[in-house]
C-alpha atoms as a PDB file:
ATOM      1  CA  UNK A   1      -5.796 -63.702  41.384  1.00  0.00           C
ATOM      2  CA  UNK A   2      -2.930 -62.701  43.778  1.00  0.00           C
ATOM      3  CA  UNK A   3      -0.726 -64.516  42.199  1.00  0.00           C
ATOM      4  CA  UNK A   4      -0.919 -63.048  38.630  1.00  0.00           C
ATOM      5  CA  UNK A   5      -1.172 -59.785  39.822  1.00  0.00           C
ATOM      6  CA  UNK A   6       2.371 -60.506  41.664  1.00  0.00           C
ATOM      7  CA  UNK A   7       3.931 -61.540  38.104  1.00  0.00           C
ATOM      8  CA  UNK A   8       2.541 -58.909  36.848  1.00  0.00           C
ATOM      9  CA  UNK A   9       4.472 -56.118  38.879  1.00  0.00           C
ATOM     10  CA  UNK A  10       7.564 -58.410  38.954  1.00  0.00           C
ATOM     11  CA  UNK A  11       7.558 -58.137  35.519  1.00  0.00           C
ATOM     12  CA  UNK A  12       7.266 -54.561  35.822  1.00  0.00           C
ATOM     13  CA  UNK A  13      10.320 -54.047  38.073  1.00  0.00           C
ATOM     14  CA  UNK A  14      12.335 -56.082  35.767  1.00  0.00           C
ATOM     15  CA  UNK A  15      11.074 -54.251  32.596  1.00  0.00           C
ATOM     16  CA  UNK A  16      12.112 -50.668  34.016  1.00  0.00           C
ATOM     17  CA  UNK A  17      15.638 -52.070  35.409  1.00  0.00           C
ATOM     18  CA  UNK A  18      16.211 -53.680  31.808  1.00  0.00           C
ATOM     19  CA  UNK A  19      14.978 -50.472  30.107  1.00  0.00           C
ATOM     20  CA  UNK A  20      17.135 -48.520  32.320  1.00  0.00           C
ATOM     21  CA  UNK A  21      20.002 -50.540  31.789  1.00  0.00           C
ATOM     22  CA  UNK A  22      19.702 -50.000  27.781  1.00  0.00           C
ATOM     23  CA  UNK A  23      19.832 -46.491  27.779  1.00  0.00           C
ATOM     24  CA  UNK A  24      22.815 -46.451  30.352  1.00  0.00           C
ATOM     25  CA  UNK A  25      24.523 -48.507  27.833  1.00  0.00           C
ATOM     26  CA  UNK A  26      23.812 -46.162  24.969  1.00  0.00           C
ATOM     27  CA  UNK A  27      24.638 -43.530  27.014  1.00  0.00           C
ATOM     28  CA  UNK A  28      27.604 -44.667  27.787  1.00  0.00           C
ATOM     29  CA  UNK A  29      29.066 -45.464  24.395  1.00  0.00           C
ATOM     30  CA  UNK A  30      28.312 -41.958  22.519  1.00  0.00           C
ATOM     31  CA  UNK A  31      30.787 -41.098  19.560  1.00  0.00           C
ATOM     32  CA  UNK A  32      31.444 -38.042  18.310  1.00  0.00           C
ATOM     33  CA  UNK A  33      33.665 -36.915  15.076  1.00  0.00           C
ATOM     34  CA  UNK A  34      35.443 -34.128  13.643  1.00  0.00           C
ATOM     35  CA  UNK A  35      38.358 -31.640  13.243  1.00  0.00           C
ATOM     36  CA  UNK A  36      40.146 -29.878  16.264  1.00  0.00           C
ATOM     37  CA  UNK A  37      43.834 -29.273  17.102  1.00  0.00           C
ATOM     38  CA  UNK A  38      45.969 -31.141  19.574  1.00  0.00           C
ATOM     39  CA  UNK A  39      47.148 -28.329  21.943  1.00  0.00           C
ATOM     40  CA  UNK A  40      49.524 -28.976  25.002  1.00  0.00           C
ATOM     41  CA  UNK A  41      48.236 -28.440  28.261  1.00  0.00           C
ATOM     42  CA  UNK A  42      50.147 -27.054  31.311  1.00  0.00           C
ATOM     43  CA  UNK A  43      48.322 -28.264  34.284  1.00  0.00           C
ATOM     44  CA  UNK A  44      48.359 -31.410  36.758  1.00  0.00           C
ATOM     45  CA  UNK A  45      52.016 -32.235  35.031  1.00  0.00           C
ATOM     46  CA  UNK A  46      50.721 -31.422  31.560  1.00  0.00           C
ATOM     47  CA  UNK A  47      49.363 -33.356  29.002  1.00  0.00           C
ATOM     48  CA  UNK A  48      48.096 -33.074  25.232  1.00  0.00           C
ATOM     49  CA  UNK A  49      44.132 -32.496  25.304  1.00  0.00           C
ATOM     50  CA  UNK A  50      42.086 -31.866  21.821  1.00  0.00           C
ATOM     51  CA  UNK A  51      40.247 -28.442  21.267  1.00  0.00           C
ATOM     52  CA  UNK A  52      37.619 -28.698  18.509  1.00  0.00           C
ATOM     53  CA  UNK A  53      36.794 -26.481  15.695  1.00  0.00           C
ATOM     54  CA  UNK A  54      33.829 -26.463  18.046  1.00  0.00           C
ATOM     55  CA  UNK A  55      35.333 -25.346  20.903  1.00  0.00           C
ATOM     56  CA  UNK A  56      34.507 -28.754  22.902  1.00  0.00           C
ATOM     57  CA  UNK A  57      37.850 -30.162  24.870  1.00  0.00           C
ATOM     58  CA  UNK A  58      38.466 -33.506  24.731  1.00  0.00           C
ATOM     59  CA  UNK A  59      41.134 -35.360  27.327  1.00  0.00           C
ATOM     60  CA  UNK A  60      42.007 -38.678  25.104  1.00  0.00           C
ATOM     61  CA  UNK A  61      43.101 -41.568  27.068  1.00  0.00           C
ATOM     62  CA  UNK A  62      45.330 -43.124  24.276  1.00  0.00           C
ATOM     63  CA  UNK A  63      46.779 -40.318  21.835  1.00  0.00           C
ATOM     64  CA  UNK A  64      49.643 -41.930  20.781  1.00  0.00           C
ATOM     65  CA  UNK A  65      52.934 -40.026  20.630  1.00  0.00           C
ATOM     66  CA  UNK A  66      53.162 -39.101  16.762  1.00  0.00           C
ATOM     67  CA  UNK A  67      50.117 -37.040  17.556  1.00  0.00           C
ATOM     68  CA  UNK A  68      51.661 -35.318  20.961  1.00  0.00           C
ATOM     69  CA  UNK A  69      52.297 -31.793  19.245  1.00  0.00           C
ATOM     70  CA  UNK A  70      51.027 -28.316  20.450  1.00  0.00           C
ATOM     71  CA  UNK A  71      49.174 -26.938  17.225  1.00  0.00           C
ATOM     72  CA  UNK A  72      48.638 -30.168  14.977  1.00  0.00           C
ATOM     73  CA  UNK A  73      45.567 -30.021  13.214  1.00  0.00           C
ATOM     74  CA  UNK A  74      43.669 -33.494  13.457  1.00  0.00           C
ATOM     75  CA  UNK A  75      40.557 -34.968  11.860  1.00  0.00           C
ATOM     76  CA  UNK A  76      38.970 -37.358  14.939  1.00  0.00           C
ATOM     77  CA  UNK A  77      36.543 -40.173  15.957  1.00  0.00           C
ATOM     78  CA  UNK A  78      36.247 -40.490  19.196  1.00  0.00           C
ATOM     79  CA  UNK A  79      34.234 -42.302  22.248  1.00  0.00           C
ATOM     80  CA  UNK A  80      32.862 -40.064  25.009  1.00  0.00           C
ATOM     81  CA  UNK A  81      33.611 -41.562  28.410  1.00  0.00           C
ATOM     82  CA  UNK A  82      30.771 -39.829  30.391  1.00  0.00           C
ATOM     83  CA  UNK A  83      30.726 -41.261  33.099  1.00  0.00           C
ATOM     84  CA  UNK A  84      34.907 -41.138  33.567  1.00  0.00           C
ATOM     85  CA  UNK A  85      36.871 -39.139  35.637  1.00  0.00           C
ATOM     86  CA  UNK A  86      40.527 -37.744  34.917  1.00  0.00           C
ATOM     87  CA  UNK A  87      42.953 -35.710  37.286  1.00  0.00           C
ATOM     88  CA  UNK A  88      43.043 -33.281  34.783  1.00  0.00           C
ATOM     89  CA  UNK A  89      40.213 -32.275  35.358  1.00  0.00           C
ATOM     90  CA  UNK A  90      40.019 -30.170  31.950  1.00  0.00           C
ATOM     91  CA  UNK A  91      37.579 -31.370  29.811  1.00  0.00           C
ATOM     92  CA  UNK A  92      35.432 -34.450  28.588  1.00  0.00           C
ATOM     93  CA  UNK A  93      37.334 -38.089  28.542  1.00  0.00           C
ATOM     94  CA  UNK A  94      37.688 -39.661  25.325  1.00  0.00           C
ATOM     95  CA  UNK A  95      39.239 -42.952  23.911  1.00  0.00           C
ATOM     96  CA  UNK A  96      39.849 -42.367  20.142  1.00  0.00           C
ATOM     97  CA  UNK A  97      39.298 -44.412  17.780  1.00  0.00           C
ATOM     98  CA  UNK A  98      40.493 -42.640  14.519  1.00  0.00           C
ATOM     99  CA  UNK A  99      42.928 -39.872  14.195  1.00  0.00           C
ATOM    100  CA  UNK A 100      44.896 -38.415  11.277  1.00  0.00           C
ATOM    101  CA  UNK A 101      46.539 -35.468  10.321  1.00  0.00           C
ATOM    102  CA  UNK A 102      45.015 -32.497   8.152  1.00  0.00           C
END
């Protein structure tokens, strides 16, 4: 009887780690779309964040150079990087994944 009752909570643990695991993963790789302008930013050495129509800022990790100007309007898919930190310090972390000019 001991014995089945151990398996049972074993199973238990593993069931809430694995669940908890999942949703850390989703979590994790949120994307979000949409319009926004690239706008250059002056602090920590500067940089070129992404303001949307929505008034969320975005840090991108990888926004290649033909997209580096202050004012460009841009339509966007993008990865949110929660759980990343930048020294800019400025708003949320993003890889992109699609960006074009509008």
């Amino acid at each position: 009887m001991w014995h089945k009752q151990k398996y049972f909570i074993l199973s238990l643990i593993c069931a809430s780690f694995a669940t908890g695991a999942l949703v850390y993963s989703i979590s994790t790789f949120m994307f979000d779309s949409g319009t926004g302008t690239v706008e250059y930013i002056g602090i920590e050495g500067g940089f070129y964040g992404i303001i949307t129509d929505d008034g969320e800022r975005y840090d991108p990790t990888n926004l290649s150079a033909e997209f580096q100007f202050d004012g460009l309007q841009v339509q966007f898919i993008v990865q949110l990087r929660r759980y990343s930190g930048s020294i800019h310090m400025w708003g949320m972390v993003v890889k992109i994944f699609y960006i074009r000019q509008i």
